[in-house]
N, C-alpha and C. Protein backbone atom coordinates (compact mmCIF):
# COMPACT_ATOMS: atom_id res chain seq x y z
N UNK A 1 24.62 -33.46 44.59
CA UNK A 1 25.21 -33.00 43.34
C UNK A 1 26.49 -32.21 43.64
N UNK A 2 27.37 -32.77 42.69
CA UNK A 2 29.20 -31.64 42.98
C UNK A 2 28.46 -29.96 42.87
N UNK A 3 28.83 -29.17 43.38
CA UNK A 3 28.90 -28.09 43.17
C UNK A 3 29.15 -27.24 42.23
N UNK A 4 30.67 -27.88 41.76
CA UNK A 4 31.37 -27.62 40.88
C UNK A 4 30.84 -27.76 38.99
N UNK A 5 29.58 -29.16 39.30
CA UNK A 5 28.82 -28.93 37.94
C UNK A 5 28.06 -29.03 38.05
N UNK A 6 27.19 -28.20 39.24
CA UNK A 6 26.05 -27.30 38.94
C UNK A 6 25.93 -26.24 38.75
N UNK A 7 27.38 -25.38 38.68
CA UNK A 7 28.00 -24.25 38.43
C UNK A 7 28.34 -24.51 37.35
N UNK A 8 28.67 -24.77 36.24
CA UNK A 8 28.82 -25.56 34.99
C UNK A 8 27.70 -25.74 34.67
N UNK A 9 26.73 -26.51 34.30
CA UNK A 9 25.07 -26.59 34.44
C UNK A 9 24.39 -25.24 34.01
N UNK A 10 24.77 -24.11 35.57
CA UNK A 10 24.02 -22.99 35.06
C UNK A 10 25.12 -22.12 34.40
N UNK A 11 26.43 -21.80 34.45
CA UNK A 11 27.26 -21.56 32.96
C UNK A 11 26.73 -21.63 31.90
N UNK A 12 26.61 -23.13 31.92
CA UNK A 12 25.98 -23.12 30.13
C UNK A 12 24.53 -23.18 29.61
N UNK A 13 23.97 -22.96 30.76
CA UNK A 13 22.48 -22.69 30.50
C UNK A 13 22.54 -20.93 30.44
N UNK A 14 23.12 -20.32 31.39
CA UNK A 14 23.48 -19.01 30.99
C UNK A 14 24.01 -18.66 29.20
N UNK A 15 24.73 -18.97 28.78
CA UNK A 15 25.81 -19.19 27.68
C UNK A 15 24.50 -19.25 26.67
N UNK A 16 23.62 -20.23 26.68
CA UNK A 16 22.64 -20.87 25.85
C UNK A 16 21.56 -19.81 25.91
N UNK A 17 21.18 -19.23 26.64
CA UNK A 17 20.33 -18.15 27.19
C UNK A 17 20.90 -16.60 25.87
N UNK A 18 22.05 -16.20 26.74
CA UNK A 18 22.91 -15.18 25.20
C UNK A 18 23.05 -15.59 24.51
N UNK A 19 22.90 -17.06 23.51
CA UNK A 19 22.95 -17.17 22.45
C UNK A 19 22.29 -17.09 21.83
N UNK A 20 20.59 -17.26 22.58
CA UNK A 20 19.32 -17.18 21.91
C UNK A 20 18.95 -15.55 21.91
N UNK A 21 18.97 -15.07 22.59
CA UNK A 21 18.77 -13.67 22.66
C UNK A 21 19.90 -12.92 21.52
N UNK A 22 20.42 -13.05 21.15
CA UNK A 22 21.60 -12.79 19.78
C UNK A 22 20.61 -13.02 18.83
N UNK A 23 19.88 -14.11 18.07
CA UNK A 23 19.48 -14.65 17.22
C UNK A 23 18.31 -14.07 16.53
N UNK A 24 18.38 -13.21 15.73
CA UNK A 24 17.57 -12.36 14.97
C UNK A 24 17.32 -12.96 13.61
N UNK A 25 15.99 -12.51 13.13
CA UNK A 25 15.71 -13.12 11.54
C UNK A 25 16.47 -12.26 10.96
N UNK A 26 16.09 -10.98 10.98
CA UNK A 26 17.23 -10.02 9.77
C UNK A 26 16.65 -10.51 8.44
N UNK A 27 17.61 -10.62 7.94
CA UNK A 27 17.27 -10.95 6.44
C UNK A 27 17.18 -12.39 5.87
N UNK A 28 17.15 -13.45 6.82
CA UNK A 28 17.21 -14.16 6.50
C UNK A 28 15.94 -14.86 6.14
N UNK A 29 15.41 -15.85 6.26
CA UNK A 29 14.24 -16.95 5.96
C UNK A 29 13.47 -17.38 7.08
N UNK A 30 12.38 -17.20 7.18
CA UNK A 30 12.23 -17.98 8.24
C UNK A 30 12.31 -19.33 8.91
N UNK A 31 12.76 -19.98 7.36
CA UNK A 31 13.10 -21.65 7.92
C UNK A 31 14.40 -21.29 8.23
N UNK A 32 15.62 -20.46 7.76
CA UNK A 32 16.70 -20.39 8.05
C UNK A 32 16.90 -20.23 9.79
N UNK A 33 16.15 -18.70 9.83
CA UNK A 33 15.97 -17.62 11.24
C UNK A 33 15.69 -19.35 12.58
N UNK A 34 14.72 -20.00 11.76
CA UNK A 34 13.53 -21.19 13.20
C UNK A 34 14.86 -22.29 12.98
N UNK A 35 15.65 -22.94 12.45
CA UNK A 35 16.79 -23.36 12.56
C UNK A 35 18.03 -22.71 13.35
N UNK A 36 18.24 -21.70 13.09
CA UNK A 36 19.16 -20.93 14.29
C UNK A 36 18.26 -20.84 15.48
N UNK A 37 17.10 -20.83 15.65
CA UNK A 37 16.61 -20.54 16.75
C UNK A 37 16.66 -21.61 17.41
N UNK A 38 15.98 -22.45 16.76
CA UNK A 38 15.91 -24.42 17.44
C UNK A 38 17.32 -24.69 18.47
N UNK A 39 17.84 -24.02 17.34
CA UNK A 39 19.24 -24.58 17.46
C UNK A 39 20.06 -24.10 19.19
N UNK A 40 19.76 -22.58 18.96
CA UNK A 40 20.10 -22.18 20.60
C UNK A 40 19.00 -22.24 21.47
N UNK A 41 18.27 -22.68 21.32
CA UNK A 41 16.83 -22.73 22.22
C UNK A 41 17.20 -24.32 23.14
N UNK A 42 18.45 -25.17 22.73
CA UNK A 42 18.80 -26.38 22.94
C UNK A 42 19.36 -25.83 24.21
N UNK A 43 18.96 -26.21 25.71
CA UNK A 43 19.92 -26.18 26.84
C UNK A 43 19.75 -25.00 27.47
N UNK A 44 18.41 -24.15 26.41
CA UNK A 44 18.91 -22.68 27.35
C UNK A 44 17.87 -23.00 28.33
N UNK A 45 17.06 -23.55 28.97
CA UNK A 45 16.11 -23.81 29.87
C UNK A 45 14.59 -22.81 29.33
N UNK A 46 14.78 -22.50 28.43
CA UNK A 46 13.56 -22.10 28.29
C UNK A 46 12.26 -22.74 27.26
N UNK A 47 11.23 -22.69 27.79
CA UNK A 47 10.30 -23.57 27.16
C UNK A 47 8.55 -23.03 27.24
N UNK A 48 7.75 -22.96 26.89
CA UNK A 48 6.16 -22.77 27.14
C UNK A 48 6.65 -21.34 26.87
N UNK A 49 6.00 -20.76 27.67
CA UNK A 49 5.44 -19.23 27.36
C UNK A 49 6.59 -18.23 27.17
N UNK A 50 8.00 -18.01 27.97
CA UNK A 50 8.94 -17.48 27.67
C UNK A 50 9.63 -18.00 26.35
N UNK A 51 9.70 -19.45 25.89
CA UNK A 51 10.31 -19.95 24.79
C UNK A 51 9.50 -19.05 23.51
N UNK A 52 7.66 -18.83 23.80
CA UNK A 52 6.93 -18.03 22.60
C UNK A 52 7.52 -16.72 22.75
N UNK A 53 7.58 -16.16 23.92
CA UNK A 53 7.84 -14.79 24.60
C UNK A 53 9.64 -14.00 23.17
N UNK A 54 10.54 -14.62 23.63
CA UNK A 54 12.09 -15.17 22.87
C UNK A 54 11.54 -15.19 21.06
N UNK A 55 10.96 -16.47 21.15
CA UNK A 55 10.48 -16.23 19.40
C UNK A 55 9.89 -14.95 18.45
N UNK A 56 8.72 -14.60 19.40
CA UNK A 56 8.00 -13.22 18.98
C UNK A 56 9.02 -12.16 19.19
N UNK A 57 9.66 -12.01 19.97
CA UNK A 57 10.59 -10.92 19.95
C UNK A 57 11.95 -10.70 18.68
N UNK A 58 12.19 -12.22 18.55
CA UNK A 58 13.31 -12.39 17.52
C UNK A 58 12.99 -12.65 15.80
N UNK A 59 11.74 -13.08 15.26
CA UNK A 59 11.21 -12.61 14.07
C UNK A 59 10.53 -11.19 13.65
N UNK A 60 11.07 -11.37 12.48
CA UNK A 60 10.50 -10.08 11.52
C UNK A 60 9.32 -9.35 12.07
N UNK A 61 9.09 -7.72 11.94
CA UNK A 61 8.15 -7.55 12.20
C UNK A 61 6.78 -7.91 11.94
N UNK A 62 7.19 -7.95 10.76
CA UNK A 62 6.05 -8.18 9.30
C UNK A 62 5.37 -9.40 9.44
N UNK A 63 6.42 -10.42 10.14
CA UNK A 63 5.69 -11.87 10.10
C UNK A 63 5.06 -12.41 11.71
N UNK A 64 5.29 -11.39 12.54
CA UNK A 64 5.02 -11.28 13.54
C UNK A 64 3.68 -10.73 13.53
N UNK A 65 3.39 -9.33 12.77
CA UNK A 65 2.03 -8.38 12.95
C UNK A 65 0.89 -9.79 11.77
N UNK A 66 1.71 -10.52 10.82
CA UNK A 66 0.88 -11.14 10.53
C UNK A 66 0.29 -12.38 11.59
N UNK A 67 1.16 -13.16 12.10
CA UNK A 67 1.03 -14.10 13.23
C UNK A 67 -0.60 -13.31 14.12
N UNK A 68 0.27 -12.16 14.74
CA UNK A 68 -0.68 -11.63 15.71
C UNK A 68 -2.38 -11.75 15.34
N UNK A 69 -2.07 -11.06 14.11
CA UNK A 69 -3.40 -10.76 12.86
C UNK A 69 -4.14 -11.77 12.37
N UNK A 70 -3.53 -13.31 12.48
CA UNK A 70 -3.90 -14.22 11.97
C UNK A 70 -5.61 -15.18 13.06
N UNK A 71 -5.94 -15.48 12.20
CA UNK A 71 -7.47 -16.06 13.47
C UNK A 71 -7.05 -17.46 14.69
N UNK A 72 -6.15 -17.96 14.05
CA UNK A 72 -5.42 -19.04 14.99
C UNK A 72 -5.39 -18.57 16.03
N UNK A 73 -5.24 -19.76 17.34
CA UNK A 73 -4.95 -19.00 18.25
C UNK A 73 -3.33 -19.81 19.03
N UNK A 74 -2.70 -18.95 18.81
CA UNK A 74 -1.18 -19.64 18.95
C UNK A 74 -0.77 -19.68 20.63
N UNK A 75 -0.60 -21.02 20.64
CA UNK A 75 0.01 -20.98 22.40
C UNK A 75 1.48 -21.49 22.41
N UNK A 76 1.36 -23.10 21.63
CA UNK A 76 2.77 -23.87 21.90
C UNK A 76 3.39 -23.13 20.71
N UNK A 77 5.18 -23.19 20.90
CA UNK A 77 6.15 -23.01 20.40
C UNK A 77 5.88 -23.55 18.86
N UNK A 78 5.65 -25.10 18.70
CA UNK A 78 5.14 -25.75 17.48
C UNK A 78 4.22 -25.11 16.82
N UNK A 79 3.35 -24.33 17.25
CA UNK A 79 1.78 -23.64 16.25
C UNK A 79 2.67 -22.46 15.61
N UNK A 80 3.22 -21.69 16.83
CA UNK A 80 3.81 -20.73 16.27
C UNK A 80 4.93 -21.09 15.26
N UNK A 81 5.75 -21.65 14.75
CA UNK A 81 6.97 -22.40 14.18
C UNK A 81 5.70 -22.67 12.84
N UNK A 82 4.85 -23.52 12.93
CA UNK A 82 3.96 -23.91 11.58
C UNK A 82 3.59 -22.68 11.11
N UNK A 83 2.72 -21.80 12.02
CA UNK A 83 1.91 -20.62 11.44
C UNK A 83 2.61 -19.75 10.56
N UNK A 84 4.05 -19.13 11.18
CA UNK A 84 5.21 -18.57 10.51
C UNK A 84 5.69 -18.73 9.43
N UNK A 85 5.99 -20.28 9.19
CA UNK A 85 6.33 -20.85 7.82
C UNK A 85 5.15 -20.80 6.95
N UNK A 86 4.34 -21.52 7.33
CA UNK A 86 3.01 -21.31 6.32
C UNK A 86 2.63 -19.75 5.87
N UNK A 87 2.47 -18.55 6.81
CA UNK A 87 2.22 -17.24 6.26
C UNK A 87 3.50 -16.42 5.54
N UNK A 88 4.60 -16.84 5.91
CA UNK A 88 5.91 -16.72 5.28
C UNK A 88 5.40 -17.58 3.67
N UNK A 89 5.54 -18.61 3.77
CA UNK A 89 5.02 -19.28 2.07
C UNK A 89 4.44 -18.36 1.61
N UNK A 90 3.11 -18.69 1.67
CA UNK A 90 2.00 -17.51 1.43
C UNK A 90 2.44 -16.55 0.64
N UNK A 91 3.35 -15.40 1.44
CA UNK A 91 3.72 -14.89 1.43
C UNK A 91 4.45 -14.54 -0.20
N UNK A 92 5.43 -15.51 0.04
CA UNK A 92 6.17 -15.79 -1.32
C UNK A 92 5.52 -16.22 -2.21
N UNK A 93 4.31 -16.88 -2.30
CA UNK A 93 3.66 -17.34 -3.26
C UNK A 93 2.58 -15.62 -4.03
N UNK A 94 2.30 -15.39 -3.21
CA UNK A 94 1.54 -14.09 -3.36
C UNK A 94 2.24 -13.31 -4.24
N UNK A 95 3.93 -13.09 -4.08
CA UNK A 95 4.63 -12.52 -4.76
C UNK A 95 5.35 -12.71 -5.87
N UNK A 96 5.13 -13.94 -5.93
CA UNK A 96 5.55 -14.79 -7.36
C UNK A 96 4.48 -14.95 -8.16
N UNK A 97 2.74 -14.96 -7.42
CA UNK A 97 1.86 -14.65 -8.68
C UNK A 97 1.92 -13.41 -8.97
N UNK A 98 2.21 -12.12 -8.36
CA UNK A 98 1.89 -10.69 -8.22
C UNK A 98 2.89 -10.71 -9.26
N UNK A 99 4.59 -11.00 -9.56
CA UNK A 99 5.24 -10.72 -10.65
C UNK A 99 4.90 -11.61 -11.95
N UNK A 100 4.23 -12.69 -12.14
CA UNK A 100 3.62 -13.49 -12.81
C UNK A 100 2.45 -12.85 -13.41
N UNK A 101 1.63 -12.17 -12.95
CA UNK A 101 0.50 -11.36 -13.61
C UNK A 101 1.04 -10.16 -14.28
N UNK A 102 2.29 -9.35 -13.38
CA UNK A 102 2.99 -8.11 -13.93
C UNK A 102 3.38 -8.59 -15.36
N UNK A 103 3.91 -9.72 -15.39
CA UNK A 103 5.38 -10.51 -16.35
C UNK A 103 3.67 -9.99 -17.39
N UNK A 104 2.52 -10.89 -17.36
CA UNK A 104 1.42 -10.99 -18.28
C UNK A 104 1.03 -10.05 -18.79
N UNK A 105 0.70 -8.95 -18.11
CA UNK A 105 0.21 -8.01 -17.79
C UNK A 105 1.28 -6.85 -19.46
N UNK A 106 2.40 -7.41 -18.58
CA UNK A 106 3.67 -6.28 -19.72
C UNK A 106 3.59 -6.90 -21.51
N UNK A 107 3.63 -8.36 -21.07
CA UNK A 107 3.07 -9.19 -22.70
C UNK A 107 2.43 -8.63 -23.67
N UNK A 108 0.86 -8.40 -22.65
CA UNK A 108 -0.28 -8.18 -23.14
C UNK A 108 -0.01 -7.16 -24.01
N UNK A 109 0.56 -5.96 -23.04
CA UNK A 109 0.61 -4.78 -23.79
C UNK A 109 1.25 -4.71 -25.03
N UNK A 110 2.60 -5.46 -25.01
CA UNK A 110 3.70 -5.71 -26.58
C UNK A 110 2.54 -6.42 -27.46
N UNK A 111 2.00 -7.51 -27.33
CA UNK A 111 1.24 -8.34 -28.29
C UNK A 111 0.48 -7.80 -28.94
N UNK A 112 0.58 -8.47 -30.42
CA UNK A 112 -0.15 -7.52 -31.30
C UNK A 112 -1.95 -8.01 -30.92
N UNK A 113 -2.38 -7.26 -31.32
CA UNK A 113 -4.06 -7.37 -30.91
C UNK A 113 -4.87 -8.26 -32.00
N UNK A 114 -5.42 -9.39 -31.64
CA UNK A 114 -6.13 -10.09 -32.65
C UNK A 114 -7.53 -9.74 -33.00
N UNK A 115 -7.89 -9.84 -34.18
CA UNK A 115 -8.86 -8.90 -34.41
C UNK A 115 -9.98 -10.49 -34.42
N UNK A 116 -10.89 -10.55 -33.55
CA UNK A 116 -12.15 -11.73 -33.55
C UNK A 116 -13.18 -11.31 -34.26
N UNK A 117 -13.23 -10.84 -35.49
CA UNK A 117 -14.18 -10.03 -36.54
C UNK A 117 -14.86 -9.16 -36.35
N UNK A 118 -14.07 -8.09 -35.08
CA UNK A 118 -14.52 -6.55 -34.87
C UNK A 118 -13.81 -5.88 -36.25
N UNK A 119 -15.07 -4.68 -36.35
CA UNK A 119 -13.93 -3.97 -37.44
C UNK A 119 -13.34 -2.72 -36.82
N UNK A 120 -12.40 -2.99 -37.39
CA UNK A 120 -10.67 -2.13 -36.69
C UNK A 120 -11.24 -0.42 -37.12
């Protein structure tokens, strides 16, 4: 092998390496966050247990202590990537019935009260 691009080789496996380590969820989504991640996880040589090692470190806390918390037992990169999105859903769904019952909840109270032949 030239020298010259296997020095090149590990350049940009280096390069690919700081790009993944940059890559934080923050505020974003987790399908957004596992798309940027996919994305530099391409070339950086990492894979199996350091590739989970990189992921857990770079999502949310919140969706992380749930992961941890969860009964699955997560090894490959793929379980973890499903589990995330699915408790992330969840997640959002939980909170769209939680303002959905509030939304009901506030109704109830405005609506006038029907009387089912109690006397008032």
């Amino acid at each position: 092998m030239d020298i010259r691009k296997e020095f090149r080789e590990e350049d940009k496996e280096s390069v690919k390496v700081a790009e993944l380590r940059r890559v934080e969820q923050g505020g974003k989504t987790i399908e957004e966050f596992m798309q940027e991640f996919r994305k530099a996880v391409r070339e950086s040589g990492y894979e199996r247990r350091p590739l989970v090692e990189e992921f857990r470190r770079r999502i949310n806390t919140t969706i992380y202590q749930r992961l941890i918390e969860s009964e699955w037992q997560l090894g490959l990169i793929e379980q973890w990537y499903d589990k995330a999105i699915a408790l992330n859903r969840n997640w959002k769904e939980s909170r769209r019935e939680e303002e959905r019952l509030r939304g009901q909840g506030d109704n109830r109270a405005l609506a006038p009260r029907v009387n089912h032949g109690e006397a008032l």
